[in-house]
Each structure stands twice: as structure tokens, then as C-alpha cells.
Protein backbone atom coordinates (compact mmCIF):
# COMPACT_ATOMS: atom_id res chain seq x y z
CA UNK A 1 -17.69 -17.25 10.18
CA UNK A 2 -17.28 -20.72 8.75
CA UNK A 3 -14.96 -21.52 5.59
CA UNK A 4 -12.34 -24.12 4.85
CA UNK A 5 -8.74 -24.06 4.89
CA UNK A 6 -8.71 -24.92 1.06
CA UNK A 7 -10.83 -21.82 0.52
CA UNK A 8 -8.49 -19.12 2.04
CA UNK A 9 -5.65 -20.30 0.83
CA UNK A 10 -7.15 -20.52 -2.98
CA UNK A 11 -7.92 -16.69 -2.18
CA UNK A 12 -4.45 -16.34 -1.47
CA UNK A 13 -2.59 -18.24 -4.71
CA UNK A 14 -5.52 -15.75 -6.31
CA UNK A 15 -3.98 -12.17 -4.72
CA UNK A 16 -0.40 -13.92 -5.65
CA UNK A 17 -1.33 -14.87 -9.41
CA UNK A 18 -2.75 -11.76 -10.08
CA UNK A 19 0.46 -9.80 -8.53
CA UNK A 20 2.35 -12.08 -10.76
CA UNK A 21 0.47 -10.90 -13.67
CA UNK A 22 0.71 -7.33 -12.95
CA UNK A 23 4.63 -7.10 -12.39
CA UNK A 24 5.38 -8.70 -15.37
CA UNK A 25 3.16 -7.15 -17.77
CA UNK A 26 4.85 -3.69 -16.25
CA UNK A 27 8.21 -5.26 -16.69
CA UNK A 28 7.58 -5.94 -20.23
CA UNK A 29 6.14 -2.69 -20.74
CA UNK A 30 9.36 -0.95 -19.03
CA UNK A 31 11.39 -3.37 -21.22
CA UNK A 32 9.70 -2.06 -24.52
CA UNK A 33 9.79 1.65 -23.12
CA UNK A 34 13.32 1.48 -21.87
CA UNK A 35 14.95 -1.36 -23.56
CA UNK A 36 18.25 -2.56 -22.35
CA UNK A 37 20.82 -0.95 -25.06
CA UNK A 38 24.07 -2.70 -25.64
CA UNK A 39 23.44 -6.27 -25.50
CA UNK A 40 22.34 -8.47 -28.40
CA UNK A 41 18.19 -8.13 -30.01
CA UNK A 42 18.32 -11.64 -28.57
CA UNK A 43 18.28 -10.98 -24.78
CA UNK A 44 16.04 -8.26 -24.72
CA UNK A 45 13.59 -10.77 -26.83
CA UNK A 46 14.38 -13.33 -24.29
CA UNK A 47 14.04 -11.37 -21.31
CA UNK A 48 10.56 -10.38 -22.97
CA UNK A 49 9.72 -13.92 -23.68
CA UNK A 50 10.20 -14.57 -19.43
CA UNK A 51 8.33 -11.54 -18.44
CA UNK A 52 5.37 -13.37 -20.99
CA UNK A 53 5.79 -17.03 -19.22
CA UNK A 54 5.76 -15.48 -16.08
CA UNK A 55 2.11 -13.87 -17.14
CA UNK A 56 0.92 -16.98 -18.76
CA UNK A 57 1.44 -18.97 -15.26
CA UNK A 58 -0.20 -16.00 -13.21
CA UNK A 59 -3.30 -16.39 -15.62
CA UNK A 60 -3.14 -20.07 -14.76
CA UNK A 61 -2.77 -20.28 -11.21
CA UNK A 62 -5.57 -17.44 -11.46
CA UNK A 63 -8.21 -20.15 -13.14
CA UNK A 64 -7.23 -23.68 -11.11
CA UNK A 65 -5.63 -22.39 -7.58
CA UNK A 66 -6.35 -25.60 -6.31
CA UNK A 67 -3.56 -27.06 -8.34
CA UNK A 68 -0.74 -25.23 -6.07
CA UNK A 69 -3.43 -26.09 -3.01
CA UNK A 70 -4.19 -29.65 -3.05
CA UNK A 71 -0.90 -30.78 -2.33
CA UNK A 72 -0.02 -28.31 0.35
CA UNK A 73 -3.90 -28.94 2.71
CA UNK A 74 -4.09 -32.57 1.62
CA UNK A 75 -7.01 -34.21 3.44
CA UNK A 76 -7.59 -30.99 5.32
CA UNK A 77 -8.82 -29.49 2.47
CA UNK A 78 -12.56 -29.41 3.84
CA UNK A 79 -12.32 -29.63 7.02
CA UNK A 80 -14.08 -26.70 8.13
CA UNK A 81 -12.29 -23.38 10.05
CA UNK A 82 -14.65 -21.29 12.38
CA UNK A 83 -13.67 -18.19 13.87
CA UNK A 84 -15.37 -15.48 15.93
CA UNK A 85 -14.22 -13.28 13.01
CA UNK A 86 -16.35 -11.06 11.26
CA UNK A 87 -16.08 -10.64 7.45
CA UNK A 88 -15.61 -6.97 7.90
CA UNK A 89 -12.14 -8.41 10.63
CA UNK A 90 -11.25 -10.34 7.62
CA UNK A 91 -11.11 -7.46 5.14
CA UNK A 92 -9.57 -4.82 8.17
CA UNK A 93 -6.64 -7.73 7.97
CA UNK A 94 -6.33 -8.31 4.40
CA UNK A 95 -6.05 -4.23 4.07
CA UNK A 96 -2.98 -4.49 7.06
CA UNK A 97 -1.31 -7.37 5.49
CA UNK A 98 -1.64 -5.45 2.28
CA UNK A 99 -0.57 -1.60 3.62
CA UNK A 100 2.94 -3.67 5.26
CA UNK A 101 3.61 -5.54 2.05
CA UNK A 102 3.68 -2.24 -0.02
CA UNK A 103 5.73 -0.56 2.79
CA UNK A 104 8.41 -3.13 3.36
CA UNK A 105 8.57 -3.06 -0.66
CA UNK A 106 8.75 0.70 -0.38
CA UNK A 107 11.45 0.41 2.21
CA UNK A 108 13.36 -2.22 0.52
CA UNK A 109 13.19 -0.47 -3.01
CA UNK A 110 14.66 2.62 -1.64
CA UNK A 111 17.59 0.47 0.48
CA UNK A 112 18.59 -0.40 -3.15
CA UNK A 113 18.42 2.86 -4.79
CA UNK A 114 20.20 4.56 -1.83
CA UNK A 115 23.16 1.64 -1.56
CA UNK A 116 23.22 1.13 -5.96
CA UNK A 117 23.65 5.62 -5.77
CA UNK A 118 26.86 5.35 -3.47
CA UNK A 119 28.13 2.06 -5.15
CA UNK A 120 28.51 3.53 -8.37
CA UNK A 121 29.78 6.62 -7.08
CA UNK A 122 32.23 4.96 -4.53
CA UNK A 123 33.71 3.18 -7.89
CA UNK A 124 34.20 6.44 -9.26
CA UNK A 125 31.91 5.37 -12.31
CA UNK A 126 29.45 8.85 -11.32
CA UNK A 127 29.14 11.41 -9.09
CA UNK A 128 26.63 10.29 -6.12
CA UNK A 129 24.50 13.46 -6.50
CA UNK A 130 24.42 12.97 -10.29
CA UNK A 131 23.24 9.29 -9.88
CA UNK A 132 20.41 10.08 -6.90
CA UNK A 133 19.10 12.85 -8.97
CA UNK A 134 19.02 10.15 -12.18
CA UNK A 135 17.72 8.11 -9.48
CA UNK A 136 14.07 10.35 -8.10
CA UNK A 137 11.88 9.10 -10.09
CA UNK A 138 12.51 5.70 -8.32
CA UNK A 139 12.67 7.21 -5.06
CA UNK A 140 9.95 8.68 -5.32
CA UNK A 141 7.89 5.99 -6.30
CA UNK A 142 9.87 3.94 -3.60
CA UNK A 143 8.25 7.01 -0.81
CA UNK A 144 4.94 6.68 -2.27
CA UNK A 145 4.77 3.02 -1.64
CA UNK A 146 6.11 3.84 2.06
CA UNK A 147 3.30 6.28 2.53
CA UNK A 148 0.69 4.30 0.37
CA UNK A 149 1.13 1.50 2.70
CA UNK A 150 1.82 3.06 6.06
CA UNK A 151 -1.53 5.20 5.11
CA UNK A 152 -3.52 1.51 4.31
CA UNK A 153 -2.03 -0.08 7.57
CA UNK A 154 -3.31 2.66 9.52
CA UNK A 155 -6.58 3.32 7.83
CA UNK A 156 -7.53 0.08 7.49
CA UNK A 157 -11.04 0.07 9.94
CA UNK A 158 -12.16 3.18 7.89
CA UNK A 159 -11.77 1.90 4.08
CA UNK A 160 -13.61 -1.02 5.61
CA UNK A 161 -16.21 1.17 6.96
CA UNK A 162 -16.12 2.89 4.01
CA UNK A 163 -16.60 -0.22 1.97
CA UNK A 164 -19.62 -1.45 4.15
CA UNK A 165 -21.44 1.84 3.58
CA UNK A 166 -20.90 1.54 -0.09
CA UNK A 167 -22.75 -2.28 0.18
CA UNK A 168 -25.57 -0.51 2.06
CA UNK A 169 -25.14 -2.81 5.00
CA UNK A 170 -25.13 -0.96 8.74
């Protein structure tokens, strides 16, 4: 398979612009679902207004990658990568890299809630239990995203089997 260095990495800004896009359109959603009570109209309007900025430069690095690109490849930028890869390789490693992400995010998110829970209750603000049961909604999103990703790490050569049935190709 032949493509350029300036190619992949475009693809990647891509995955990371539209990430960027996604988490803060969710975070402003949360903010106007669950709005931060106690502080002035101000700061939750700001903290919207950064949640929007952050969008606005996910949509942009989405239309001209090459901006973040150029100055990171340089004159590399077409000189051409081979590899004995197969597209199918490439999309059995994009679906790894993906599946570990969301599981070190899963395993990280639940760290917090676990260390926040005994925290608060070790200050004598709450009662551990009573926080961790406040708390299972995120935990268990935090487990799905464990078994989400553990589950696309491991069944990564069937989706892509999967996927090249569903072209028609053999």
C-alpha cells in the first residue's frame, strides 16, 4: 500500500477534530441539562462560550488538517510511505488503537470516580456509600467504556471482516 506521510497524519488531526467536536457539544449539552448552581449566570455563560470555541476549532481543523500538518512533516510531506500492509491491517489497527483509547478512558474515568467517592467521604463532607451510589451512573458509563473497548481491541479482525463483507469484496 502506498500513501504519504502528510496523508495519514491529516486522517489523524481528522479522528482528533471530530473527537473535539463531539466532547464539547456533550459538555455543553450536560452544562444546559445540569448547569452548575451557585456561581454567577456569568460563568456558566462563559464556560458555555469555551465548550462553543472549542467546537468551532474542531470544525476547522476538520476542513484544512493540513494547517496543524505542514509544519510538523515539512518537506516530507510527499514523500511517499510503502508498506506490506493491507488496507484491511490498516483498519484491524485503527479499530485496536481505538478499543485501548476507550478503555484506558474507561479505566481512568472510574480511577476518578472511585478516589473523588472516598475524598469527599474521608473529609467527612458525605458518606462514601451515599456518594458511589450518587456516583453509578458514571461508573457505569466508566465500565461500559472498559468493556466497549476491551470488546473492540479484541474483536477487531472480525468487525473488519465484517466490514469487508458489507463492501462485497472477498
Amino acid at each position: 500500500m502506498k500513501t504519504t506521510l502528510y496523508s495519514i497524519l491529516c486522517a489523524a488531526v481528522r479522528i482528533a477534530a471530530l473527537l473535539l467536536v463531539v466532547e464539547s457539544l456533550l459538555g455543553i449539552a450536560g452544562h444546559f441539562l445540569n448547569p452548575i448552581s451557585g456561581v454567577p449566570m456569568l460563568t456558566n455563560w462563559v464556560l458555555i462560550g469555551g465548550g462553543l470555541f472549542a467546537a468551532a476549532i474542531g470544525v476547522v481543523l476538520w476542513m484544512f488538517p493540513g494547517w496543524l500538518v505542514w509544519p510538523a512533516v515539512g518537506r516530507a510531506a510527499h514523500e511517499v510511505f510503502e508498506s506490506p500492509l493491507t488496507a484491511e491491517d490498516f483498519q484491524r489497527i485503527g479499530i485496536c488503537l481505538l478499543g485501548i483509547w476507550l478503555a484506558v478512558d474507561g479505566i481512568r474515568s472510574l480511577v476518578y470516580l472511585l478516589i473523588r467517592s472516598s475524598a469527599i467521604g474521608s473529609q467527612g463532607y458525605d458518606h462514601v456509600g451515599i456518594t458511589l451510589a450518587m456516583s453509578a451512573p458514571d461508573i457505569a458509563a466508566a465500565l461500559a467504556l472498559i468493556v466497549v473497548g476491551i470488546s473492540l481491541t479484541l474483536g477487531s479482525r472480525g468487525l473488519v471482516g465484517l466490514l469487508v463483507r458489507l463492501r462485497g469484496r472477498t
